[in-house]
N, C-alpha and C. Protein backbone atom coordinates (compact mmCIF):
# COMPACT_ATOMS: atom_id res chain seq x y z
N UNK A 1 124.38 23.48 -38.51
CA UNK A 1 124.05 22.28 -39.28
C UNK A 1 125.25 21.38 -39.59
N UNK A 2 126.64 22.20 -39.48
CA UNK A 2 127.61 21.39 -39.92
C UNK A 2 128.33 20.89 -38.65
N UNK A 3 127.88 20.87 -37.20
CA UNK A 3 128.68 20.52 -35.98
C UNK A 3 128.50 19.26 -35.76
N UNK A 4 129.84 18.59 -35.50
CA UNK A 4 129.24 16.98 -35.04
C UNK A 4 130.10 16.95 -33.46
N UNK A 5 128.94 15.77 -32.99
CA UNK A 5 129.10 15.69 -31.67
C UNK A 5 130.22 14.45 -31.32
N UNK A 6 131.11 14.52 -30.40
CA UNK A 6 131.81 13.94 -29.96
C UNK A 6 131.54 12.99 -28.94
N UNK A 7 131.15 11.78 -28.41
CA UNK A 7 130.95 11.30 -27.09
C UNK A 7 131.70 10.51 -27.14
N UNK A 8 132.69 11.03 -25.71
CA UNK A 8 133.47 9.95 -25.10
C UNK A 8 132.92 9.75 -23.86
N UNK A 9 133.55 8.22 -23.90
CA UNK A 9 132.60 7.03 -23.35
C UNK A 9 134.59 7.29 -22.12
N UNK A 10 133.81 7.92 -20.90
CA UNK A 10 135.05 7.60 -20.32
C UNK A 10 134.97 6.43 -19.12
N UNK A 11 135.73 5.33 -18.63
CA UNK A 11 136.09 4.87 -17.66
C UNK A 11 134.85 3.93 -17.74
N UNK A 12 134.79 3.33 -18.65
CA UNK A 12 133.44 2.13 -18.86
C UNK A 12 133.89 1.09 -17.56
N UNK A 13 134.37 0.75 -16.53
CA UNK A 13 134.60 -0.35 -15.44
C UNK A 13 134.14 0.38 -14.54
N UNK A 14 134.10 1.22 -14.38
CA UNK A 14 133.55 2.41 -13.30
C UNK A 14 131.81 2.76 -13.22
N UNK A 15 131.80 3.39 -14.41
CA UNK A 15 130.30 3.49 -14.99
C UNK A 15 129.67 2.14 -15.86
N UNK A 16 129.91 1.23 -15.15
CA UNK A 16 128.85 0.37 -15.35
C UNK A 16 127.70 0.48 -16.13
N UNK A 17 127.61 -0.38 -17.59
CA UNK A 17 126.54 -0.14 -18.47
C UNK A 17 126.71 0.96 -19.09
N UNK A 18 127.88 1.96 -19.54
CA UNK A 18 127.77 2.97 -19.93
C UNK A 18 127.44 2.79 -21.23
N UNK A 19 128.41 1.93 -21.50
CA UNK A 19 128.28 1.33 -23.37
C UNK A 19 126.73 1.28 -23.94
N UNK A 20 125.90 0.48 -23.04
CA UNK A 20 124.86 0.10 -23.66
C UNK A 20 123.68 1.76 -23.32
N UNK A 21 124.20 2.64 -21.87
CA UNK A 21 123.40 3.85 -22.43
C UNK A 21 123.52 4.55 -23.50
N UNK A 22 124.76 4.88 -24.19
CA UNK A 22 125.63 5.33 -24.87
C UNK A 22 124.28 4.87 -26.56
N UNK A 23 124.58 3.20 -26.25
CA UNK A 23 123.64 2.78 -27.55
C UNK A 23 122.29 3.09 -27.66
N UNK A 24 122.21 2.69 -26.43
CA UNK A 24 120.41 3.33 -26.32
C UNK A 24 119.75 4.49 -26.92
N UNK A 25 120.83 5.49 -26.42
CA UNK A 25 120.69 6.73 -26.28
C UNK A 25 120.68 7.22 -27.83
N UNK A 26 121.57 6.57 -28.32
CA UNK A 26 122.36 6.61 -30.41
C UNK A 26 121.08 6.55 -30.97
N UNK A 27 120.03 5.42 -30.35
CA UNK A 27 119.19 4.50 -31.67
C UNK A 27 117.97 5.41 -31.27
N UNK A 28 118.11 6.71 -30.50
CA UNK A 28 116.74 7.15 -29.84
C UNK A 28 116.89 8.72 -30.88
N UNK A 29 115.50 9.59 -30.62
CA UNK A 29 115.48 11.14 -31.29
C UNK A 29 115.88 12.00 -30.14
N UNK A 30 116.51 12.94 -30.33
CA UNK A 30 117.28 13.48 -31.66
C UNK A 30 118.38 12.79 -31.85
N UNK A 31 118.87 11.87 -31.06
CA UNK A 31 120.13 11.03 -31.72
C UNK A 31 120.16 10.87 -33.01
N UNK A 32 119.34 9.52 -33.10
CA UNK A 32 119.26 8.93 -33.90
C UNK A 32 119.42 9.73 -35.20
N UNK A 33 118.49 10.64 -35.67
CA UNK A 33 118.77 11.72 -36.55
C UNK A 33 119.83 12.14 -36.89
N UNK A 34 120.82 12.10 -36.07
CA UNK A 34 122.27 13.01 -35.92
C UNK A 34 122.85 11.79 -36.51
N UNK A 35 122.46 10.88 -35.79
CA UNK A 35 123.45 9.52 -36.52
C UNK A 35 123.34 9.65 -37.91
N UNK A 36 122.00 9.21 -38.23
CA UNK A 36 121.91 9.24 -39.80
C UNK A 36 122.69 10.49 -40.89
N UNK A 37 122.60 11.48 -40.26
CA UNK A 37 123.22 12.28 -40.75
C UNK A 37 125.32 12.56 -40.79
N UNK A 38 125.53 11.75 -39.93
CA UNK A 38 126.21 11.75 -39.89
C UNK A 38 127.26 12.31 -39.15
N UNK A 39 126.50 12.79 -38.04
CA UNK A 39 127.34 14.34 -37.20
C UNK A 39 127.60 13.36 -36.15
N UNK A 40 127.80 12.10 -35.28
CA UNK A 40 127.88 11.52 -34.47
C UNK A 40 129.36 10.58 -34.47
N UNK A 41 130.36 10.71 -33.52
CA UNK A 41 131.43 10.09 -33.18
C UNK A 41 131.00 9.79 -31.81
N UNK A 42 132.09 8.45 -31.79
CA UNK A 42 132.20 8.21 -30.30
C UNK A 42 133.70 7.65 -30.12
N UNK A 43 134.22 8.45 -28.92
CA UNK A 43 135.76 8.17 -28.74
C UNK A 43 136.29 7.76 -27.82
N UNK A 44 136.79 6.55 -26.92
CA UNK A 44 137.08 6.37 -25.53
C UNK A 44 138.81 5.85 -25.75
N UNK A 45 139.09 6.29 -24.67
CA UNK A 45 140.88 5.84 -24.31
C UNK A 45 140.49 4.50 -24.10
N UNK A 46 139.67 3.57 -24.18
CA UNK A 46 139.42 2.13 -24.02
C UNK A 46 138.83 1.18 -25.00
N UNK A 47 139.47 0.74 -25.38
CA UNK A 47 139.47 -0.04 -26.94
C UNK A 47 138.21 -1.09 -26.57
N UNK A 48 138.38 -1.78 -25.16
CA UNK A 48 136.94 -2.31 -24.81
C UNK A 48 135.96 -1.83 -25.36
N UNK A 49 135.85 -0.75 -24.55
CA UNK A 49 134.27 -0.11 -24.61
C UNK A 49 134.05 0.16 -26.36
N UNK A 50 134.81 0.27 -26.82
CA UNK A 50 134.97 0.68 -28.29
C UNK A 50 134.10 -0.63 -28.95
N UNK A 51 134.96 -1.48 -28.47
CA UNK A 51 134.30 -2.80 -29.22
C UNK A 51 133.01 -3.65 -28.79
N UNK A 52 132.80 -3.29 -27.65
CA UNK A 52 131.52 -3.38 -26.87
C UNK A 52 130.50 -2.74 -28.19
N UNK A 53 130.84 -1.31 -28.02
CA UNK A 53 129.81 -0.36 -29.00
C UNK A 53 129.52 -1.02 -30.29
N UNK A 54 130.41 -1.34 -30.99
CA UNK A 54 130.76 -2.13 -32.23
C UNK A 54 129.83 -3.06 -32.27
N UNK A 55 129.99 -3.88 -31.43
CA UNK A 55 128.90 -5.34 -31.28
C UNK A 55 127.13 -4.69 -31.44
N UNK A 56 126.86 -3.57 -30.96
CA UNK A 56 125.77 -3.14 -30.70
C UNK A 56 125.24 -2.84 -32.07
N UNK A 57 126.20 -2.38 -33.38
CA UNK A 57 125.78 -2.12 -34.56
C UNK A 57 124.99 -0.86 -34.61
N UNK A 58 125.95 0.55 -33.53
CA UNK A 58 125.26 1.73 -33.51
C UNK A 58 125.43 2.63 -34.93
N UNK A 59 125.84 2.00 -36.03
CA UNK A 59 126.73 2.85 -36.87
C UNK A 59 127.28 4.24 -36.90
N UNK A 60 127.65 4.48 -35.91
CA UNK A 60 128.91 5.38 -35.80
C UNK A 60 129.58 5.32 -35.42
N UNK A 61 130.95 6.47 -36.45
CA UNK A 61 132.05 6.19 -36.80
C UNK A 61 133.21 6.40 -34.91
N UNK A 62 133.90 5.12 -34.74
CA UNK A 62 134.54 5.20 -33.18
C UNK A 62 135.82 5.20 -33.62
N UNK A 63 136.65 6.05 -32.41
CA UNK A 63 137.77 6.75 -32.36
C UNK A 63 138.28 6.34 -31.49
N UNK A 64 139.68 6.22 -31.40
CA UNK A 64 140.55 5.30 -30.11
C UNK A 64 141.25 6.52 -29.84
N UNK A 65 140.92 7.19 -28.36
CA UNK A 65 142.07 8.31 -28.23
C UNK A 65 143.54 7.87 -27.52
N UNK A 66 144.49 8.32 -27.53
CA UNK A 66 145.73 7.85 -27.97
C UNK A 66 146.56 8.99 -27.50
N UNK A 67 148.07 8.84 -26.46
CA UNK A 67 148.60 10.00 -26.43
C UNK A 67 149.48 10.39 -27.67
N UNK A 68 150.06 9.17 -28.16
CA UNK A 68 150.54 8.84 -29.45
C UNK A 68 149.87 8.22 -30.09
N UNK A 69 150.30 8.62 -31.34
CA UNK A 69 150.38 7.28 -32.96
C UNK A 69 151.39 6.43 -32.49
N UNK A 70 150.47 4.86 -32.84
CA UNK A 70 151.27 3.89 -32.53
C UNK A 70 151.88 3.16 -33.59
N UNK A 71 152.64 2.71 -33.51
CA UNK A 71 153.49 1.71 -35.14
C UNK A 71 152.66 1.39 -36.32
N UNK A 72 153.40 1.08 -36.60
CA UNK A 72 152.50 0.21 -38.24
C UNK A 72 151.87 -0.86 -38.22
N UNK A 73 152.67 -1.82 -36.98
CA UNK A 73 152.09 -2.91 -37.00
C UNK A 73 150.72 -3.35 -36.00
N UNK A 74 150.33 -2.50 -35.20
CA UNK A 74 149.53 -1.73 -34.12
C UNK A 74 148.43 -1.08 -34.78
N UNK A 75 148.58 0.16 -36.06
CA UNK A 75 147.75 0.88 -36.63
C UNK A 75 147.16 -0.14 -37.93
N UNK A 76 147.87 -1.14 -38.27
CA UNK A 76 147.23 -2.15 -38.65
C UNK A 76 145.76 -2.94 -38.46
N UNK A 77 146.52 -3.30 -37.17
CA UNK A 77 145.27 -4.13 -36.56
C UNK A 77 144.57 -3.33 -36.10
N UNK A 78 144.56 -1.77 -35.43
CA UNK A 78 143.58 -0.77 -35.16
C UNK A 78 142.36 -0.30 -36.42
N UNK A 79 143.16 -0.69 -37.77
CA UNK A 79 142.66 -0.66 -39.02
C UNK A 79 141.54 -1.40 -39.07
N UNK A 80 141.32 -2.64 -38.96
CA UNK A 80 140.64 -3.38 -39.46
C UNK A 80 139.04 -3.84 -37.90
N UNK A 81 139.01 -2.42 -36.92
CA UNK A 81 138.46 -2.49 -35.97
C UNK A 81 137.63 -1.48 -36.18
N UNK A 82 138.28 -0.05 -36.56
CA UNK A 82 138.60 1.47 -35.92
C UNK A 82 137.81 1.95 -37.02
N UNK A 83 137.65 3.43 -36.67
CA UNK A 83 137.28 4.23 -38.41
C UNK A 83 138.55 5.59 -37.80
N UNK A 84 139.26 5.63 -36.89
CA UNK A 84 140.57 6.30 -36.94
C UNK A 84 140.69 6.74 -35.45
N UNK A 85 141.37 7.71 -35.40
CA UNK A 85 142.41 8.03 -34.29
C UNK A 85 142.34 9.39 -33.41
N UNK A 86 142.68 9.44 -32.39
CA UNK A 86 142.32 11.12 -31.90
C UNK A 86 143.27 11.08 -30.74
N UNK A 87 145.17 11.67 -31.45
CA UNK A 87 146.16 11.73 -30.62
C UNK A 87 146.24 13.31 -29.84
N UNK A 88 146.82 13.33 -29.09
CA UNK A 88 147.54 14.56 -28.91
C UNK A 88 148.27 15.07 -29.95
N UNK A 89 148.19 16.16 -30.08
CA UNK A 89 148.75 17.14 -31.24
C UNK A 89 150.37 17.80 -30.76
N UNK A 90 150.56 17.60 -29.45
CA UNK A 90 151.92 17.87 -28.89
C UNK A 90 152.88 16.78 -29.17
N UNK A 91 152.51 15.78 -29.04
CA UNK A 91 153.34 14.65 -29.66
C UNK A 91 153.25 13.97 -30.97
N UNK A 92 152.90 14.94 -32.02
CA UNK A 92 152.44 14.16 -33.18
C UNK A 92 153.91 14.70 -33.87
N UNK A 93 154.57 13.51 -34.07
CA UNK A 93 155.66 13.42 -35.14
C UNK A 93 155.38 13.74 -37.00
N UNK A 94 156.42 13.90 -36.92
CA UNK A 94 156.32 13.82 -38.67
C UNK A 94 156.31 12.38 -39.20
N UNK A 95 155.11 12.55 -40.46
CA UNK A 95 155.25 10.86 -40.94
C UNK A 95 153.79 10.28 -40.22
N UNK A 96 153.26 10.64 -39.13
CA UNK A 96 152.04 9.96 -38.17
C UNK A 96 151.61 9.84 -38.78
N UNK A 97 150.95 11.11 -39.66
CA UNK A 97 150.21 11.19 -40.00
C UNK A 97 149.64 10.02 -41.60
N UNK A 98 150.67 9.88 -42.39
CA UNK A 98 150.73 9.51 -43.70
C UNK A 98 150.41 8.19 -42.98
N UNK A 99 151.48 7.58 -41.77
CA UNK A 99 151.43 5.99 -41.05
C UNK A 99 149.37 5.76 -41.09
N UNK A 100 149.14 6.58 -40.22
CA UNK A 100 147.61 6.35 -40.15
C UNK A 100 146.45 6.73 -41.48
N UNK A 101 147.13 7.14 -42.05
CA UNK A 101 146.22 7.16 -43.38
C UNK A 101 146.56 5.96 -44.01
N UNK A 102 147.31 5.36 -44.48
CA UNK A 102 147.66 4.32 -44.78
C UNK A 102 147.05 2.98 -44.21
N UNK A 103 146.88 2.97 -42.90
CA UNK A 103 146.23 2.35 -42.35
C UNK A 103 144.66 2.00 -42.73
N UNK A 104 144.41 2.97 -42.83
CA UNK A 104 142.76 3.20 -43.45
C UNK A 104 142.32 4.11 -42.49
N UNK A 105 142.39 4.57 -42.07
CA UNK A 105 142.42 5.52 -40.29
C UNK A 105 142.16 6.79 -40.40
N UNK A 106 141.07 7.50 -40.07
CA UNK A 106 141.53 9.04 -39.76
C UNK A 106 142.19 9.63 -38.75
N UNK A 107 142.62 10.85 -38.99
CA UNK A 107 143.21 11.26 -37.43
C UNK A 107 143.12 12.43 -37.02
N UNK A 108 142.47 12.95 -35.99
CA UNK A 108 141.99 13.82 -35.10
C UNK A 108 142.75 14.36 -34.03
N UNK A 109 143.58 15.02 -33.75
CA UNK A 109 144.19 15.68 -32.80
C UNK A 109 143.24 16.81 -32.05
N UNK A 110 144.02 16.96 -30.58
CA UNK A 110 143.25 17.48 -29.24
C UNK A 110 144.56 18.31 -28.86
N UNK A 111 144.40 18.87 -28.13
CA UNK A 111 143.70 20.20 -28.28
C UNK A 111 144.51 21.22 -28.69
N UNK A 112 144.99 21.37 -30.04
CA UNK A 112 145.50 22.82 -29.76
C UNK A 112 144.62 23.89 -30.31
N UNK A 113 145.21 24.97 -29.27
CA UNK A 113 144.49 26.29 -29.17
C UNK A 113 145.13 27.15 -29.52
N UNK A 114 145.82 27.42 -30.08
CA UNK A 114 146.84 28.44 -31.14
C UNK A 114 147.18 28.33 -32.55
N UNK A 115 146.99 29.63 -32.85
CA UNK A 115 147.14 29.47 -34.13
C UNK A 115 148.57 29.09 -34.96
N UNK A 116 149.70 28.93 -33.96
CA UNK A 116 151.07 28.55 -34.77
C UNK A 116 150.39 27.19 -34.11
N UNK A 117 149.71 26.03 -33.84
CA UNK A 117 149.91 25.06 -33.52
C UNK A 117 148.48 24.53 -34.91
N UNK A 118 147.49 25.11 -35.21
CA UNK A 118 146.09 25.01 -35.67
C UNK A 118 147.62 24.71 -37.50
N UNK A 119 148.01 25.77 -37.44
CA UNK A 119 149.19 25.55 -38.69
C UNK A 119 149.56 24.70 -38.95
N UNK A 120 150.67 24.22 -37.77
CA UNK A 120 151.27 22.74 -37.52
C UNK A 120 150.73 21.95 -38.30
N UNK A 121 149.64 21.53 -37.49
CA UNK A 121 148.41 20.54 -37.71
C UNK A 121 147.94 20.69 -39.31
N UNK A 122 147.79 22.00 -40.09
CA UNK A 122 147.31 21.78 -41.14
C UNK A 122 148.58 20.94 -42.06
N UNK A 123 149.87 21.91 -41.97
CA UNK A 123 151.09 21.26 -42.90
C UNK A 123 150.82 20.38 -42.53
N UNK A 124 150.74 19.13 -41.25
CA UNK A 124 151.07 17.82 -41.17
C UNK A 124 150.06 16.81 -41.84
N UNK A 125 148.69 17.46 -41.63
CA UNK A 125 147.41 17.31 -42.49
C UNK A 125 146.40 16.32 -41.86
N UNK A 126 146.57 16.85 -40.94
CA UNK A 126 145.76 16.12 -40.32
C UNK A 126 144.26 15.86 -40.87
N UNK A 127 143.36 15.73 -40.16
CA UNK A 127 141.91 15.41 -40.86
C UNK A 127 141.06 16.43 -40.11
N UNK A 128 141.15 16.21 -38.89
CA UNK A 128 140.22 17.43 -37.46
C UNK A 128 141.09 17.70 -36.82
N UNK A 129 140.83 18.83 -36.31
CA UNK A 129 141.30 19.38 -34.85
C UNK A 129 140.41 19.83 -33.82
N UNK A 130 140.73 19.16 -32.82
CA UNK A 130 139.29 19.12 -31.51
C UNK A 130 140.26 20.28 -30.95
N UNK A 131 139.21 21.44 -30.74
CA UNK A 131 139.86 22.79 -30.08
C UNK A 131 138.90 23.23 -29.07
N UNK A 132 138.99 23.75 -27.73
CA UNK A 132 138.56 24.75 -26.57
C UNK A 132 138.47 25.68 -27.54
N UNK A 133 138.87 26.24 -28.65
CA UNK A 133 138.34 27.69 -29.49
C UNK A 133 138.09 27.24 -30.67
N UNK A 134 136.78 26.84 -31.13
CA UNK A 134 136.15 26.66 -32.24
C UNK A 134 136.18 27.55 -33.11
N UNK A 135 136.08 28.74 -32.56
CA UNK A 135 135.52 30.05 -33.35
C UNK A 135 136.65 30.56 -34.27
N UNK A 136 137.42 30.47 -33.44
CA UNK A 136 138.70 31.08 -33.69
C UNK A 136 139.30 30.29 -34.47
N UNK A 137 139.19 29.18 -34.42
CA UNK A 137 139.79 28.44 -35.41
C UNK A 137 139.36 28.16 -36.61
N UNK A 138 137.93 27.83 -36.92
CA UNK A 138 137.33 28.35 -38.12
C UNK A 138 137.67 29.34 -38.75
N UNK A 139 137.87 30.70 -38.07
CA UNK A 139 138.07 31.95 -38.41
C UNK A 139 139.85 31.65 -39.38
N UNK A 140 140.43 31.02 -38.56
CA UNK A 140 142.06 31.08 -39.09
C UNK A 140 142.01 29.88 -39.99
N UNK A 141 141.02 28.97 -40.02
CA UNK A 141 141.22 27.97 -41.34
C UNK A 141 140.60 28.89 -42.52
N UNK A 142 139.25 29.24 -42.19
CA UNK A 142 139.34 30.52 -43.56
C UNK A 142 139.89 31.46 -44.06
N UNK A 143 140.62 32.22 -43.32
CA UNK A 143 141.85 32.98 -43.61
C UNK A 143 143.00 32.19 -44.62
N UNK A 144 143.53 31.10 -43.94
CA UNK A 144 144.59 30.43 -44.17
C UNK A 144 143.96 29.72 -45.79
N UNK A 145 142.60 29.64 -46.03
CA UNK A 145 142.27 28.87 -47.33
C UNK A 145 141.78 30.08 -48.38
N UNK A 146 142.09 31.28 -47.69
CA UNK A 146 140.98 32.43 -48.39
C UNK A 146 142.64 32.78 -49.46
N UNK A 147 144.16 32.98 -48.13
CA UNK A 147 145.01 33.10 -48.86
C UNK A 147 145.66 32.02 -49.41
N UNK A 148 145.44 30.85 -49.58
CA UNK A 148 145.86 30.29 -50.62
C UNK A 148 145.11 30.09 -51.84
N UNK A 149 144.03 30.70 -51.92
CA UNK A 149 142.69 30.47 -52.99
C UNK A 149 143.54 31.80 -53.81
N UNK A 150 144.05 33.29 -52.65
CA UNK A 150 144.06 33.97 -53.67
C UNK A 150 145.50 33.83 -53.93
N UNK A 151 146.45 33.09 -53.72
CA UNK A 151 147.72 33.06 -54.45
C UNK A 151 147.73 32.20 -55.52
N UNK A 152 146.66 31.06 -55.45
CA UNK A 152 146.38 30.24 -56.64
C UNK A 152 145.61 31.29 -58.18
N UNK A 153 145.29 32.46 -57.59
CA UNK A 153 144.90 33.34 -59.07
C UNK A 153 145.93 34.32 -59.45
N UNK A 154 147.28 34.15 -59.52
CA UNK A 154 147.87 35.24 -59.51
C UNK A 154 148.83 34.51 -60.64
């Protein structure tokens, strides 16, 4: 009940009309449902297709994927488009993170699959982490919140 779906919209010049299946597809059941609820992103490396979607008024929340966080003056204007971000987690500096919150931005990192990296990602604070091991990573965010719940009673 708590999984939300990801669709990236890849290589919209290629796949012709993808944008508008993409919408179609949003405003239809069981989509549509998912939308309302809220479990529905859509994320493309193409700021086009992004804004294509936008025009359509699918209300859900779109993601610009990114190998980096880009400047301030960049995450700005991504601000006032975007509802946030989905970089690589190998190149995420210190500071990205605070840059894109500031922005108004969430931010979503891909893919790490380890647990010294799932860490990383929490100190830096990110918002999501898109992982190949779901399970496992749930498993080590409850761990990791079970022991700070119990060092907070001591």
């Amino acid at each position: 009940p708590t999984t939300e779906v990801n669709i990236e919209i890849k290589h919209p010049a290629v796949n012709t009309g993808i944008v508008d299946v993409v919408a179609g597809t949003l405003a239809s059941p069981p989509w549509a449902e998912l939308v309302d609820a809220g479990r529905v992103v859509v994320s493309s490396y193409h700021l086009d297709a992004l804004r294509q979607l936008a025009q359509l008024d699918t209300g859900v929340p779109m993601l610009l994927l990114v190998a980096m966080v880009p400047g301030p003056r960049r995450l700005e204007e991504l601000g006032r488009e975007l509802d946030g971000l989905i970089a690589s987690y190998k190149l995420l500096a210190a500071g990205a993170v605070d840059r894109v919150h500031r922005a108004g931005l969430s931010l979503r990192v891909y893919s790490p699959n380890r647990p010294t990296d799932w860490m990383r990602m929490a100190e830096l604070g990110v918002d999501v982490i898109d992982t190949d091991r779901p399970a496992e990573a749930i498993q080590f965010y409850r761990e990791l919140e079970a022991r700070r719940l119990h060092r907070g009673h001591r």
